[in-house]
Protein backbone atom coordinates (compact mmCIF):
# COMPACT_ATOMS: atom_id res chain seq x y z
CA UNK A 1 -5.14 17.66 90.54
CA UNK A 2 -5.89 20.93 88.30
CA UNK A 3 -3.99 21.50 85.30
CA UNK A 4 -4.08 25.05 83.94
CA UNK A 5 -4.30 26.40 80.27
CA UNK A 6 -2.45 29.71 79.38
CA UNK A 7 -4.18 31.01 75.70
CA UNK A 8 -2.52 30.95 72.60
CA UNK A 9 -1.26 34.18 72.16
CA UNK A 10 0.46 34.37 75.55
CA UNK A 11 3.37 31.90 73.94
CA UNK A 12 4.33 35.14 71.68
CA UNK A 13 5.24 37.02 74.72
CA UNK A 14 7.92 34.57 75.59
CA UNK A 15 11.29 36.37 74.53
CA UNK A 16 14.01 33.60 75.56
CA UNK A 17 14.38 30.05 76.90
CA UNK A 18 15.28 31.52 80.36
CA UNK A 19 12.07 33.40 80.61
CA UNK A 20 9.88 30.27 79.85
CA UNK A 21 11.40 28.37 82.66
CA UNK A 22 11.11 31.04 85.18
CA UNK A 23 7.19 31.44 84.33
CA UNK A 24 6.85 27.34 84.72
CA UNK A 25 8.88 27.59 87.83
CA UNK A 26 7.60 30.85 89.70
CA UNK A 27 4.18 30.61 88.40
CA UNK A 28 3.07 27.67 91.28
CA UNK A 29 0.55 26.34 88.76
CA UNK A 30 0.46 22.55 87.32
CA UNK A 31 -0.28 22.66 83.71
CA UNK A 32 -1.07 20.26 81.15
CA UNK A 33 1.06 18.12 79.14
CA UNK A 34 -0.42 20.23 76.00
CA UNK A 35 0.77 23.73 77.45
CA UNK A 36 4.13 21.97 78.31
CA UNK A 37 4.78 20.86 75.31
CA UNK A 38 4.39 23.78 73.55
CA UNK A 39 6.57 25.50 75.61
CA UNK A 40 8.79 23.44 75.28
CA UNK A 41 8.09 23.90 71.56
CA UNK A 42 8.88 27.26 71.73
CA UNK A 43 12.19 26.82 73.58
CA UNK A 44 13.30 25.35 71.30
CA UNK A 45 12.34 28.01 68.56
CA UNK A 46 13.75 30.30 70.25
CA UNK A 47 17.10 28.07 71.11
CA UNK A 48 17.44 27.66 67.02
CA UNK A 49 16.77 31.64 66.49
CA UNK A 50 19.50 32.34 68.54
CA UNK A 51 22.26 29.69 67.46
CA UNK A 52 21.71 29.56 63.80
CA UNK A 53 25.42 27.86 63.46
CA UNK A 54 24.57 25.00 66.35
CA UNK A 55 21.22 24.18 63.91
CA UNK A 56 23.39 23.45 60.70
CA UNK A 57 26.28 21.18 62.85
CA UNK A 58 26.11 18.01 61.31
CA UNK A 59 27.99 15.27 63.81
CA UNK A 60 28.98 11.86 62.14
CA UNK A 61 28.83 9.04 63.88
CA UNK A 62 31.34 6.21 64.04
CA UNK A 63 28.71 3.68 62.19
CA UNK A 64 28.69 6.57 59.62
CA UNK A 65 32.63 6.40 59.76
CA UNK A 66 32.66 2.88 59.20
CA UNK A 67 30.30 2.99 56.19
CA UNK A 68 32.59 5.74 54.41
CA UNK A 69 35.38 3.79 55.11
CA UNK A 70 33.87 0.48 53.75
CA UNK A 71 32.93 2.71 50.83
CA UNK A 72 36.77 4.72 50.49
CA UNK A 73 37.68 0.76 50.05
CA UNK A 74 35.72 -0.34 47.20
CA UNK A 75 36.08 2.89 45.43
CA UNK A 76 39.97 2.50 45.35
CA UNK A 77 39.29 -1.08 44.59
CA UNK A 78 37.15 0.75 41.34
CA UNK A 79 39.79 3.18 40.97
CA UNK A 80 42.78 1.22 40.87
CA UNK A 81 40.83 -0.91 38.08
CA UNK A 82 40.25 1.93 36.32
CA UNK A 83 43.85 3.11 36.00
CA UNK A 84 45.11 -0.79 34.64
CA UNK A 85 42.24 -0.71 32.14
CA UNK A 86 43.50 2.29 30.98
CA UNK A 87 47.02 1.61 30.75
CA UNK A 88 45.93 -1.79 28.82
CA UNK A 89 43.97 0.59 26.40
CA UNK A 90 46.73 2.72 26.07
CA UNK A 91 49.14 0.01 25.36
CA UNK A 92 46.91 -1.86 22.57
CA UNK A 93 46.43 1.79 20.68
CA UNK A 94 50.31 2.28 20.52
CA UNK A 95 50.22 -2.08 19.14
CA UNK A 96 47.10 -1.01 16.93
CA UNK A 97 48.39 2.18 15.16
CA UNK A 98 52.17 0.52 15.13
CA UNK A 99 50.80 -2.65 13.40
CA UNK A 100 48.51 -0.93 11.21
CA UNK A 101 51.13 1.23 9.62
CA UNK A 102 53.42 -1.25 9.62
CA UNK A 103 51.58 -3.84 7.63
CA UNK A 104 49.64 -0.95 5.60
CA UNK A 105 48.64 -2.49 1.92
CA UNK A 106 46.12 -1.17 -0.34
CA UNK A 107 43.77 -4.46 0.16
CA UNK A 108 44.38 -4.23 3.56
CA UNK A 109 43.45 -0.52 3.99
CA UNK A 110 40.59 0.59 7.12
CA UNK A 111 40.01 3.62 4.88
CA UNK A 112 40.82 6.45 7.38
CA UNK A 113 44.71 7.21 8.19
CA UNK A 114 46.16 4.45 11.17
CA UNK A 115 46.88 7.49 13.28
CA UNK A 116 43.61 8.00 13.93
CA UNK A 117 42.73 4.40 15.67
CA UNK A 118 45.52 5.63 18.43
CA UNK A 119 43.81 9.17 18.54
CA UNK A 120 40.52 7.74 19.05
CA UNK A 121 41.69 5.35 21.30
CA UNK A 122 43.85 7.84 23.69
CA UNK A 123 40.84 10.20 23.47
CA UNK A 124 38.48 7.34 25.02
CA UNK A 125 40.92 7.04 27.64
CA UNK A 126 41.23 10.22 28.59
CA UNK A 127 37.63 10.48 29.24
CA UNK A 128 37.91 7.33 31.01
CA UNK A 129 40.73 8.72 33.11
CA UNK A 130 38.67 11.86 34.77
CA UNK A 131 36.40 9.99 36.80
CA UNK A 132 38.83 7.57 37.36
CA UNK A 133 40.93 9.69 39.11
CA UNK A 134 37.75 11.70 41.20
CA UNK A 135 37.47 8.21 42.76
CA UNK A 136 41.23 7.75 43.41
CA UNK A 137 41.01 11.37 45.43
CA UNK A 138 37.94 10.69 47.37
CA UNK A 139 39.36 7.04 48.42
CA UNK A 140 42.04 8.85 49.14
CA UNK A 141 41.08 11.84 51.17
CA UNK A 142 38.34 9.08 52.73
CA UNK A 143 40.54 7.37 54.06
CA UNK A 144 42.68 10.57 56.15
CA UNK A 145 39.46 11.80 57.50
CA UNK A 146 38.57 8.39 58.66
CA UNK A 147 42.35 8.40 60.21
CA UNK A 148 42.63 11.81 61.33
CA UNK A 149 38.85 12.78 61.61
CA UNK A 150 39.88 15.78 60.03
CA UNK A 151 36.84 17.84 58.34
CA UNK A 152 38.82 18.94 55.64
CA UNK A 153 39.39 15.68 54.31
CA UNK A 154 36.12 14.94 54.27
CA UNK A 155 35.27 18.57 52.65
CA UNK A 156 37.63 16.88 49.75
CA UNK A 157 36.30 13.50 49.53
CA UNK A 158 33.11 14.55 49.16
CA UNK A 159 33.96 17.34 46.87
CA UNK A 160 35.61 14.78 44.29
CA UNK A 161 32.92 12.31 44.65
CA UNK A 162 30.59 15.20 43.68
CA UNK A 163 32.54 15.68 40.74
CA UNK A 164 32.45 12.27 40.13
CA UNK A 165 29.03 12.04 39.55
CA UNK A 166 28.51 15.36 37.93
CA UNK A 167 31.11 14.02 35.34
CA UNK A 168 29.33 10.82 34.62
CA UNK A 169 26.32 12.99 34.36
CA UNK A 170 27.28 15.20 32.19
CA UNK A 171 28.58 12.04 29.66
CA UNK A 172 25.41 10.60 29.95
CA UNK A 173 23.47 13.22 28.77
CA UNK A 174 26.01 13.74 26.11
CA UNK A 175 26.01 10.33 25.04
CA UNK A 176 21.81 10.04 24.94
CA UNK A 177 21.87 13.68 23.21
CA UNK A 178 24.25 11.75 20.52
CA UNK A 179 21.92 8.55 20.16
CA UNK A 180 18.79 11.26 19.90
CA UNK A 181 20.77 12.56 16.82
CA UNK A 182 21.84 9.67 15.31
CA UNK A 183 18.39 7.94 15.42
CA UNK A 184 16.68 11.22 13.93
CA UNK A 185 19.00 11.62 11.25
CA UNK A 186 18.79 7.71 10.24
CA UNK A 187 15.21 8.22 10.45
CA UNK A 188 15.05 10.92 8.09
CA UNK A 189 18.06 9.07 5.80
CA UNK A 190 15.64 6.28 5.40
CA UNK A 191 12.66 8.16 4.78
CA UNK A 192 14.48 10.01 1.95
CA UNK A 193 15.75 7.02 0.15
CA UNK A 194 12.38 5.41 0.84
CA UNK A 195 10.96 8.95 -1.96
CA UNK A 196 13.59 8.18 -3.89
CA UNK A 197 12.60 4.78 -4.79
């Protein structure tokens, strides 16, 4: 059997999927696997062209279901964690500020006002509490898309967990931008007293 080649160029001339399949069909030549496949190539190019919405659907499977819901599970397990840990710091800041102003003596004095060990305290947990809660809404919403298989709730989930990690981000950098500091200014604190002796 003889397979015929069509050149190069001709594959620009192609204007549609439709037009392609007549010219394979009507043509009454056999041709290669080569030319085939690159009209099928084109097809296909031309398929994408035309439905630029069908090329960015995303379809999730149900294995992919069953892994977000294995993960909605843990992170409210994380979550829910987070929220007693926080209520336990809250309660031993309100113990800590009440029993250091209570029993407040001059030889028993931290050198900074009692106040400010609940401050410090409730501050901590409120940065503890953001992230906290980004993982309580994306269990959350998770868990109705997995129910419902309702895009929006997925839109949300995902959107918190986004912020989740942005957050804890964001505090990292903070934190190592802190440590930077504090090691440069030691540095140079030691280095000065160092001249000084």
């Amino acid at each position: 059997m003889v397979y015929y080649e069509i050149p190069a160029f001709s594959f620009f001339l192609f204007r549609s999927p439709a037009e392609i399949d007549f010219f394979i069909t009507c043509s009454g030549y056999q041709y290669s696997s080569k030319v085939l496949a690159e009209l099928s190539f084109k097809k296909i190019n031309i398929y994408n062209m035309e439905n630029p919405e069908e090329v960015r659907k995303i379809e999730i499977s149900q294995e992919a279901l069953n892994d977000l819901n294995t993960t909605r599970k843990w992170t409210m397990f994380l979550a829910i964690l987070g929220f007693i840990g926080i209520g336990l710091m809250l309660v031993i800041g309100i113990f800590a500020g009440v029993f250091l102003s209570v029993f407040n003596t001059e030889q028993s004095s931290i050198g900074f006002p009692e106040w400010l060990v609940f401050v410090f305290i409730l501050a901590f947990a409120v940065l503890y509490f953001i992230p906290v809660l980004f993982l309580f809404r994306f269990s959350k919403h998770s868990l109705n898309a997995v129910k419902t298989l309702d895009i929006k709730e997925l839109n949300k989930a995902l959107k918190n967990l986004k912020s989740y990690f942005v957050y804890i981000g964001i505090l990292v950098i903070v934190l190592l931008s802190i440590y930077v500091v504090a090691f440069i200014v030691a540095g140079a604190s030691v280095a000065f007293l160092k001249d000084l002796g």
